[in-house]
PDB file of N, CA and C in Angstrom:
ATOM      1  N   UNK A   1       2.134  19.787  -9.125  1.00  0.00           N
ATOM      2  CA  UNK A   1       1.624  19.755 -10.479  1.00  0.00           C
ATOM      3  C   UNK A   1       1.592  18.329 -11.015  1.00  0.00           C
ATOM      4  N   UNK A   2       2.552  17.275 -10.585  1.00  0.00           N
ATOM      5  CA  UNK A   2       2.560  16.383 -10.964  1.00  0.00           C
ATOM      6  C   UNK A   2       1.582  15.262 -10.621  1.00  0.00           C
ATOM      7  N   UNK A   3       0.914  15.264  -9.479  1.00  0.00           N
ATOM      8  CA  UNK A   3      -0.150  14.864  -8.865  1.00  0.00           C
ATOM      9  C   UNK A   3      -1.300  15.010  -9.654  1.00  0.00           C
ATOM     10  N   UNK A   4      -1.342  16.583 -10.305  1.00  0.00           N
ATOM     11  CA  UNK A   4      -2.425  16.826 -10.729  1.00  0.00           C
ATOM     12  C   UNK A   4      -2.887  16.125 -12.076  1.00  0.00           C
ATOM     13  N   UNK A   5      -1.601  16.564 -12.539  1.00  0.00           N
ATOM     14  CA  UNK A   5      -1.601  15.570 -14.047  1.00  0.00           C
ATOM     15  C   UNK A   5      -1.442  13.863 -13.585  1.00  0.00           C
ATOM     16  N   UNK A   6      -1.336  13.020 -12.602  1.00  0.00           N
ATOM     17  CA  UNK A   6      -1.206  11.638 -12.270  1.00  0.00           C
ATOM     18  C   UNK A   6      -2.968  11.601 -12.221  1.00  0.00           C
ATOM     19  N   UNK A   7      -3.842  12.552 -11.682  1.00  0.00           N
ATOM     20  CA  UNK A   7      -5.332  12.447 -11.616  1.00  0.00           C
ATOM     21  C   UNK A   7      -6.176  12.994 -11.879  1.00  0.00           C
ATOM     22  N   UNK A   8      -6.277  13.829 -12.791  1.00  0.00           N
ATOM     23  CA  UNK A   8      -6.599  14.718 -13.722  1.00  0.00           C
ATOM     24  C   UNK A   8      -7.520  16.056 -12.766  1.00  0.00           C
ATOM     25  N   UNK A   9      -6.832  15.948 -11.734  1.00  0.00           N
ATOM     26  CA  UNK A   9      -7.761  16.634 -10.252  1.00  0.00           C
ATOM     27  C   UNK A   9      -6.674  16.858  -8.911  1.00  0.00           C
ATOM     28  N   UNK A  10      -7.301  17.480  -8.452  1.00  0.00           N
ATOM     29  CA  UNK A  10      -6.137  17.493  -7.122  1.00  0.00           C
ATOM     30  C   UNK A  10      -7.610  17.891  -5.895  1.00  0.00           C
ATOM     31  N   UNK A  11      -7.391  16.302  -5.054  1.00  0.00           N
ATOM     32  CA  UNK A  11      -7.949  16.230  -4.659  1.00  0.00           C
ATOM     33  C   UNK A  11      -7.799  16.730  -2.909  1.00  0.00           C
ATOM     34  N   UNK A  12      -8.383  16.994  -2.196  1.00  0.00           N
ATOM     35  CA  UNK A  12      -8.413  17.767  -0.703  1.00  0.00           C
ATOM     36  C   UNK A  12      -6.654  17.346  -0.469  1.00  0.00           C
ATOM     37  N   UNK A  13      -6.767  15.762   0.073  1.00  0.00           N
ATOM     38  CA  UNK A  13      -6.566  15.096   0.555  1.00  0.00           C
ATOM     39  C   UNK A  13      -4.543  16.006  -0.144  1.00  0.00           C
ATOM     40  N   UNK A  14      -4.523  15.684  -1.057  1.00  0.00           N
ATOM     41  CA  UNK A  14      -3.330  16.206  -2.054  1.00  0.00           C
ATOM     42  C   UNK A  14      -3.384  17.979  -1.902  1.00  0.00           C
ATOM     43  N   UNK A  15      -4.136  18.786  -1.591  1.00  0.00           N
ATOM     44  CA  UNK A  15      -4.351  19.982  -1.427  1.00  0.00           C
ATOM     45  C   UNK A  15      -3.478  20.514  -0.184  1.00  0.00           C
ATOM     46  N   UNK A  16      -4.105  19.691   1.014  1.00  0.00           N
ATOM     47  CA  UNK A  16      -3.423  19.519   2.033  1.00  0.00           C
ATOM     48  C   UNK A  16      -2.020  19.020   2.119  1.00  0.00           C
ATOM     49  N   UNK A  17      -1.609  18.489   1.571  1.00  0.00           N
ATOM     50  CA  UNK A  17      -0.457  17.788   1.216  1.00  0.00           C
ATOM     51  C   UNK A  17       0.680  18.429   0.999  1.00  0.00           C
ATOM     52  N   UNK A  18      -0.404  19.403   0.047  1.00  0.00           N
ATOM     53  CA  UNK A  18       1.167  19.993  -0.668  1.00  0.00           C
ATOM     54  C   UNK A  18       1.857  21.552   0.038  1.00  0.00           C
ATOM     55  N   UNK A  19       1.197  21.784   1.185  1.00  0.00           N
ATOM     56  CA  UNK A  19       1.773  22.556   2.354  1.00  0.00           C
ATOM     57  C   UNK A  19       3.286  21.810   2.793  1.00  0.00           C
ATOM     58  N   UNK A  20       3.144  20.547   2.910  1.00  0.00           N
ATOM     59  CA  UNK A  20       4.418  19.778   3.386  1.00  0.00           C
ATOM     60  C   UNK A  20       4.757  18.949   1.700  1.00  0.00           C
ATOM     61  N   UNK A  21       5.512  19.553   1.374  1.00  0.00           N
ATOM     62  CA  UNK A  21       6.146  18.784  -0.196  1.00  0.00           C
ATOM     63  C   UNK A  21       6.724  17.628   0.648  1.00  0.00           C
ATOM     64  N   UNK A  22       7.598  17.314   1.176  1.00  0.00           N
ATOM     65  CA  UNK A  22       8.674  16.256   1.453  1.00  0.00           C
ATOM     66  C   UNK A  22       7.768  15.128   1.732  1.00  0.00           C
ATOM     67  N   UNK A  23       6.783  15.724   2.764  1.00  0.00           N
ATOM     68  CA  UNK A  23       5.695  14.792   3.162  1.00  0.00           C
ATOM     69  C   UNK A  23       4.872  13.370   1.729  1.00  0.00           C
ATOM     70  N   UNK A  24       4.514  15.117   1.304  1.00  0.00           N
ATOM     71  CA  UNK A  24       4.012  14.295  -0.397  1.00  0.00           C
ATOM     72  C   UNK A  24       4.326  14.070  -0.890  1.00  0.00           C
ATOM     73  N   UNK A  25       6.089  14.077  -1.343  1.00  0.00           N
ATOM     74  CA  UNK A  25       6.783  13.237  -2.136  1.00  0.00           C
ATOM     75  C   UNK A  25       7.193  11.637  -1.481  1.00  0.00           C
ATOM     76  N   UNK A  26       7.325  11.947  -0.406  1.00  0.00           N
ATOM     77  CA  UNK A  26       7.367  10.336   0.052  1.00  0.00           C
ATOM     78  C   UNK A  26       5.905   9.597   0.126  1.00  0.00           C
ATOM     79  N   UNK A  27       4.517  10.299   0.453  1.00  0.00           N
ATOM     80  CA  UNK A  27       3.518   9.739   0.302  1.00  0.00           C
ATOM     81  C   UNK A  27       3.258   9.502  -1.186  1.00  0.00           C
ATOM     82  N   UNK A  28       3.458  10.196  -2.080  1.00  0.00           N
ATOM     83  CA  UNK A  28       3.219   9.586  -3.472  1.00  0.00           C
ATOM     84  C   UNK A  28       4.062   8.290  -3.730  1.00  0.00           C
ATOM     85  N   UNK A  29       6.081   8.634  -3.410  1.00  0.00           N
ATOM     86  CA  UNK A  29       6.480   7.163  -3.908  1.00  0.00           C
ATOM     87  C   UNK A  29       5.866   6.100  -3.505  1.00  0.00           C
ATOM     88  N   UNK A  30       5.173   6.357  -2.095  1.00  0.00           N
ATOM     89  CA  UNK A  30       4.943   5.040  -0.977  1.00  0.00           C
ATOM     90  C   UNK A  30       3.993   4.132  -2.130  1.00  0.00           C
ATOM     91  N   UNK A  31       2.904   5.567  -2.467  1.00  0.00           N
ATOM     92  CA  UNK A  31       1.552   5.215  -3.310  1.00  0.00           C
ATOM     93  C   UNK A  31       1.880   3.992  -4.701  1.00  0.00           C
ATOM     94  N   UNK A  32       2.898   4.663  -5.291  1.00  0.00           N
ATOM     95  CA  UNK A  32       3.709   4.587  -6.165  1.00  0.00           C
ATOM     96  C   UNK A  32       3.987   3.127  -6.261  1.00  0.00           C
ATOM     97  N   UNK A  33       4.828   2.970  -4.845  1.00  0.00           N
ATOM     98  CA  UNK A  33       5.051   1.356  -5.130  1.00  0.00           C
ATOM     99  C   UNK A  33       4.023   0.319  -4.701  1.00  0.00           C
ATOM    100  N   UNK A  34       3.584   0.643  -3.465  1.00  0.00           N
ATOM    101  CA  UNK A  34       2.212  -0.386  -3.134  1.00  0.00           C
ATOM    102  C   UNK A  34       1.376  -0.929  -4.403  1.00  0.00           C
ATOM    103  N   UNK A  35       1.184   0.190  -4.702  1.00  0.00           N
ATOM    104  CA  UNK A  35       0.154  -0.427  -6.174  1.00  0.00           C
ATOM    105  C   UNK A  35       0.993  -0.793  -7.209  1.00  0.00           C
ATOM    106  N   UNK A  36       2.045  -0.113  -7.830  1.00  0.00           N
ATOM    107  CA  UNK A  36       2.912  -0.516  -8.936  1.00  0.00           C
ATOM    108  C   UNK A  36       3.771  -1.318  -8.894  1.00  0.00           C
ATOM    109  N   UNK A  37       5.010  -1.529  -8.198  1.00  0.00           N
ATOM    110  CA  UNK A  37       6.355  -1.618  -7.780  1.00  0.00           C
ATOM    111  C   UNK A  37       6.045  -3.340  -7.329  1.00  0.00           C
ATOM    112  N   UNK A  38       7.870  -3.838  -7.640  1.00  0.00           N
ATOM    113  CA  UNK A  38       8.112  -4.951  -7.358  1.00  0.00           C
ATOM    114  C   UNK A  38       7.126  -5.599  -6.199  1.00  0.00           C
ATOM    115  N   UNK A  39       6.590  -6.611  -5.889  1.00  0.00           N
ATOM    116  CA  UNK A  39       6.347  -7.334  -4.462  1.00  0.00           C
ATOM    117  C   UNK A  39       5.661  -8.350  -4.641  1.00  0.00           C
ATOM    118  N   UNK A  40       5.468  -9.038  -3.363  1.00  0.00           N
ATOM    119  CA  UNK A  40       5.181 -10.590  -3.696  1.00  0.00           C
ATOM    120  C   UNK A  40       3.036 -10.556  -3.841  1.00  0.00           C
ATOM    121  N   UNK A  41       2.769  -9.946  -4.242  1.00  0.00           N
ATOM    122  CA  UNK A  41       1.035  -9.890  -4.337  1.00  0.00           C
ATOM    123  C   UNK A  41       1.280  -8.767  -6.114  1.00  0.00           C
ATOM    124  N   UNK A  42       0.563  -9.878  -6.933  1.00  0.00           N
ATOM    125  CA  UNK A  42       0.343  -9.395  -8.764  1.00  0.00           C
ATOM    126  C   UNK A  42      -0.375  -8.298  -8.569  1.00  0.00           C
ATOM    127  N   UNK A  43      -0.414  -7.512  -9.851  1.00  0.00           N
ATOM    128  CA  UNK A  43      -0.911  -6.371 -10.020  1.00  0.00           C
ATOM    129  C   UNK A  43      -2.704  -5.883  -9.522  1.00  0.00           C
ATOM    130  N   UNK A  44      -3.206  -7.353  -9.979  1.00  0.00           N
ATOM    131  CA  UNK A  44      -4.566  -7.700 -10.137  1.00  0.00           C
ATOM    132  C   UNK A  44      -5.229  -7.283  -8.668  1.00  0.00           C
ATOM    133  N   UNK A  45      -4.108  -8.352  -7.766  1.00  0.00           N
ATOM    134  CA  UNK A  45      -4.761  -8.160  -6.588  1.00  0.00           C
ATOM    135  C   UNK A  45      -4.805  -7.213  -5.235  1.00  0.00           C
ATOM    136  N   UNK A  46      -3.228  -6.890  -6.037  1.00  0.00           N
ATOM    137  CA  UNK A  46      -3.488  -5.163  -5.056  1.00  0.00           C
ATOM    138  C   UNK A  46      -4.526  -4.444  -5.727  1.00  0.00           C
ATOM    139  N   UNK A  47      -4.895  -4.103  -6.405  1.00  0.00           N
ATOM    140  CA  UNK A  47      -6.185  -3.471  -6.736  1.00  0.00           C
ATOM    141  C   UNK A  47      -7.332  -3.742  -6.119  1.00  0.00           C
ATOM    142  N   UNK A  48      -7.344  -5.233  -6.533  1.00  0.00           N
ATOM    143  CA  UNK A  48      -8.691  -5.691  -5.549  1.00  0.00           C
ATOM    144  C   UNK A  48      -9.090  -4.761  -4.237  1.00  0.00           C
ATOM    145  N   UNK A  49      -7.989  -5.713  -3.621  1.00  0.00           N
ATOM    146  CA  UNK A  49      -8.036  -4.816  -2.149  1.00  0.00           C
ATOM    147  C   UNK A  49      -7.886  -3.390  -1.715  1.00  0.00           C
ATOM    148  N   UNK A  50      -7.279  -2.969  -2.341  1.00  0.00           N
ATOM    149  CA  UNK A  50      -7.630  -1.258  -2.606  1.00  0.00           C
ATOM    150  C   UNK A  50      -9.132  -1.206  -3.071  1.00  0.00           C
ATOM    151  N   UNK A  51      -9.943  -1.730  -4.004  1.00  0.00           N
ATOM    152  CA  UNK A  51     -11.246  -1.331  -3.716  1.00  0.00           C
ATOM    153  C   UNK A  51     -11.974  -1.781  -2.717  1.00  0.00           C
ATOM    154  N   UNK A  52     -11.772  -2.710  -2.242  1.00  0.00           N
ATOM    155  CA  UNK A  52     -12.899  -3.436  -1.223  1.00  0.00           C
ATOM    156  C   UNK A  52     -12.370  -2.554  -0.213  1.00  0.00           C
ATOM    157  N   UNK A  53     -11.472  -2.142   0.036  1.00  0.00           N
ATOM    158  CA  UNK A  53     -11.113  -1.490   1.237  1.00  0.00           C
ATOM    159  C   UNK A  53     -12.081   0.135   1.307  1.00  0.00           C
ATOM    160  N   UNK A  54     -11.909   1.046  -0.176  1.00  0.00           N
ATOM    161  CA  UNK A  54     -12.278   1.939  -0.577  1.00  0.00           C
ATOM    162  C   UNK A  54     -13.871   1.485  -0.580  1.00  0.00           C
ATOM    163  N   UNK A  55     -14.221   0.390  -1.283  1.00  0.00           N
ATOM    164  CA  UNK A  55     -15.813   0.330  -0.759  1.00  0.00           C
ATOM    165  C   UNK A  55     -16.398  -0.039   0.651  1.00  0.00           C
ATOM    166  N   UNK A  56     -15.132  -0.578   1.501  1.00  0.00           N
ATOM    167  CA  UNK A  56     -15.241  -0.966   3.159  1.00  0.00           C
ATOM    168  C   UNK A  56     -15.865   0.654   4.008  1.00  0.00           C
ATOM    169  N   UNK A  57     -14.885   1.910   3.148  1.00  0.00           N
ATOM    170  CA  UNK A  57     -15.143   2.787   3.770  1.00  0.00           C
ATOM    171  C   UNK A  57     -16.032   3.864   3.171  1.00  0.00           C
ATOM    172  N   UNK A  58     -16.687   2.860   1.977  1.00  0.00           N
ATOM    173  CA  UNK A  58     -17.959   3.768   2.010  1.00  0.00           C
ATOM    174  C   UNK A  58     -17.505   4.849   1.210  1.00  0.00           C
ATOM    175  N   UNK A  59     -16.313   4.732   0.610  1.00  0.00           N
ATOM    176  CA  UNK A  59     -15.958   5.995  -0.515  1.00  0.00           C
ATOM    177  C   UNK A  59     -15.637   5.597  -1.929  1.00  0.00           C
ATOM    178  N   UNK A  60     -16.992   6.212  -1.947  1.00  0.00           N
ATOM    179  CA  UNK A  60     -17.031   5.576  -3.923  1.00  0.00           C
ATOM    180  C   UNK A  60     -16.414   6.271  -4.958  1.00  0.00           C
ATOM    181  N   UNK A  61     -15.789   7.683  -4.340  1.00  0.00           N
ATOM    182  CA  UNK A  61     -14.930   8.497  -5.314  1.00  0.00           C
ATOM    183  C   UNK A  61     -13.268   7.817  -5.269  1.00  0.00           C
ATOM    184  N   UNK A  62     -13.286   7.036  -4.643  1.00  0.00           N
ATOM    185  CA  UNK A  62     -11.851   6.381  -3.965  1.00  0.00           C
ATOM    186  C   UNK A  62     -12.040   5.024  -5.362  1.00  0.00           C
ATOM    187  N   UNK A  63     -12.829   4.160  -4.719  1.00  0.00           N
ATOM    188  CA  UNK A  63     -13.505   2.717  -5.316  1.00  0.00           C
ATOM    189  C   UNK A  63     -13.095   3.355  -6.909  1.00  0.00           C
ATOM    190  N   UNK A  64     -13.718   4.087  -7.118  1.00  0.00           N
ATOM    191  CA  UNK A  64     -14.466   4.504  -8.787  1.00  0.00           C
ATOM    192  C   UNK A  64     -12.346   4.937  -9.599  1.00  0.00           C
ATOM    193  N   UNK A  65     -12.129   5.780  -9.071  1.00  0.00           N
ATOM    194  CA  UNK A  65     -10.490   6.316  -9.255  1.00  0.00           C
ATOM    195  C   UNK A  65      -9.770   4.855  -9.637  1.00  0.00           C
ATOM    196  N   UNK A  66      -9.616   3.937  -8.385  1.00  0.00           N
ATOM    197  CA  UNK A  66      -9.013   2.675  -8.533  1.00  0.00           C
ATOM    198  C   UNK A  66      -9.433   1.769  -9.470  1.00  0.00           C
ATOM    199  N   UNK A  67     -10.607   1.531  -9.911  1.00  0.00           N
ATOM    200  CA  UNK A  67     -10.794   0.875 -10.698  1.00  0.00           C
ATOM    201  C   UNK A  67     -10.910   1.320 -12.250  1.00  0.00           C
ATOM    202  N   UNK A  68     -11.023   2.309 -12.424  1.00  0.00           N
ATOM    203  CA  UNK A  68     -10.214   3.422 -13.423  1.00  0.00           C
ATOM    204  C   UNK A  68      -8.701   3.477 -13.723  1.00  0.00           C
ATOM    205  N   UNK A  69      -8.072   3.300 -12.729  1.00  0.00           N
ATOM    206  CA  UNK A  69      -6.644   3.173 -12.930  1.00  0.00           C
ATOM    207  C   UNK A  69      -6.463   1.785 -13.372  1.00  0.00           C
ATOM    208  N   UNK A  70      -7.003   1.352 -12.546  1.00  0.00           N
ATOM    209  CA  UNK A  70      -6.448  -0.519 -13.185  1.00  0.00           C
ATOM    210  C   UNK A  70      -7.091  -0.809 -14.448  1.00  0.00           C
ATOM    211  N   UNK A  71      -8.093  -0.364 -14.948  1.00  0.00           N
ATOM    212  CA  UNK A  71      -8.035  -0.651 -16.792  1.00  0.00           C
ATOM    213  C   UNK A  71      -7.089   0.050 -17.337  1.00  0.00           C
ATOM    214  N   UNK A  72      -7.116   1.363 -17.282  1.00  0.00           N
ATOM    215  CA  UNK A  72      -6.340   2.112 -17.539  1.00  0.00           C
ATOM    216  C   UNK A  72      -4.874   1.965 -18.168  1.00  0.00           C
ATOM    217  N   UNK A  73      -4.535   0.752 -16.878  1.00  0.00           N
ATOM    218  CA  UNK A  73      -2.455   0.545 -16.622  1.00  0.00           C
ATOM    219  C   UNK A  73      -2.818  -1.217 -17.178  1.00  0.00           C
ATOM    220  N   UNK A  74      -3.897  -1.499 -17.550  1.00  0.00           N
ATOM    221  CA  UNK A  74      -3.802  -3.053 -18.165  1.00  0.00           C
ATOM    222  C   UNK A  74      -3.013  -2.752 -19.516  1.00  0.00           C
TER     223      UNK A  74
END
């Protein structure tokens, strides 16, 4: 449920997921900190690269989410 409300959707990918909870609770913190959490690369530019990566693979529902979140959390 908490997923759902983090993206106002619950997407395949999280559908699947949530057969294995333990799984998806460690894949969300992972999510969690990469983009949020202490580390040596600013907020700005993990984003970046989360989209170019998301537009590398040609998934614009990915691209579009991320760059939604990062106005969003400015």
């Amino acid at each position: 449920m908490d997923i759902f409300l983090q993206n106002n959707c619950l997407e395949h990918v999280f559908q699947v997921m949530s057969y294995h909870p333990k799984y998806l609770e460690c894949f969300m913190r992972m999510q969690q900190y990469l983009m949020y959490g202490d580390g040596p690369l600013p907020f700005s530019y993990r984003h970046y690269i989360a989209i170019m990566v998301s537009e590398d693979a040609s998934c614009l529902n990915c691209c579009l989410k991320i760059i939604v979140g990062y106005i969003i959390s400015k």
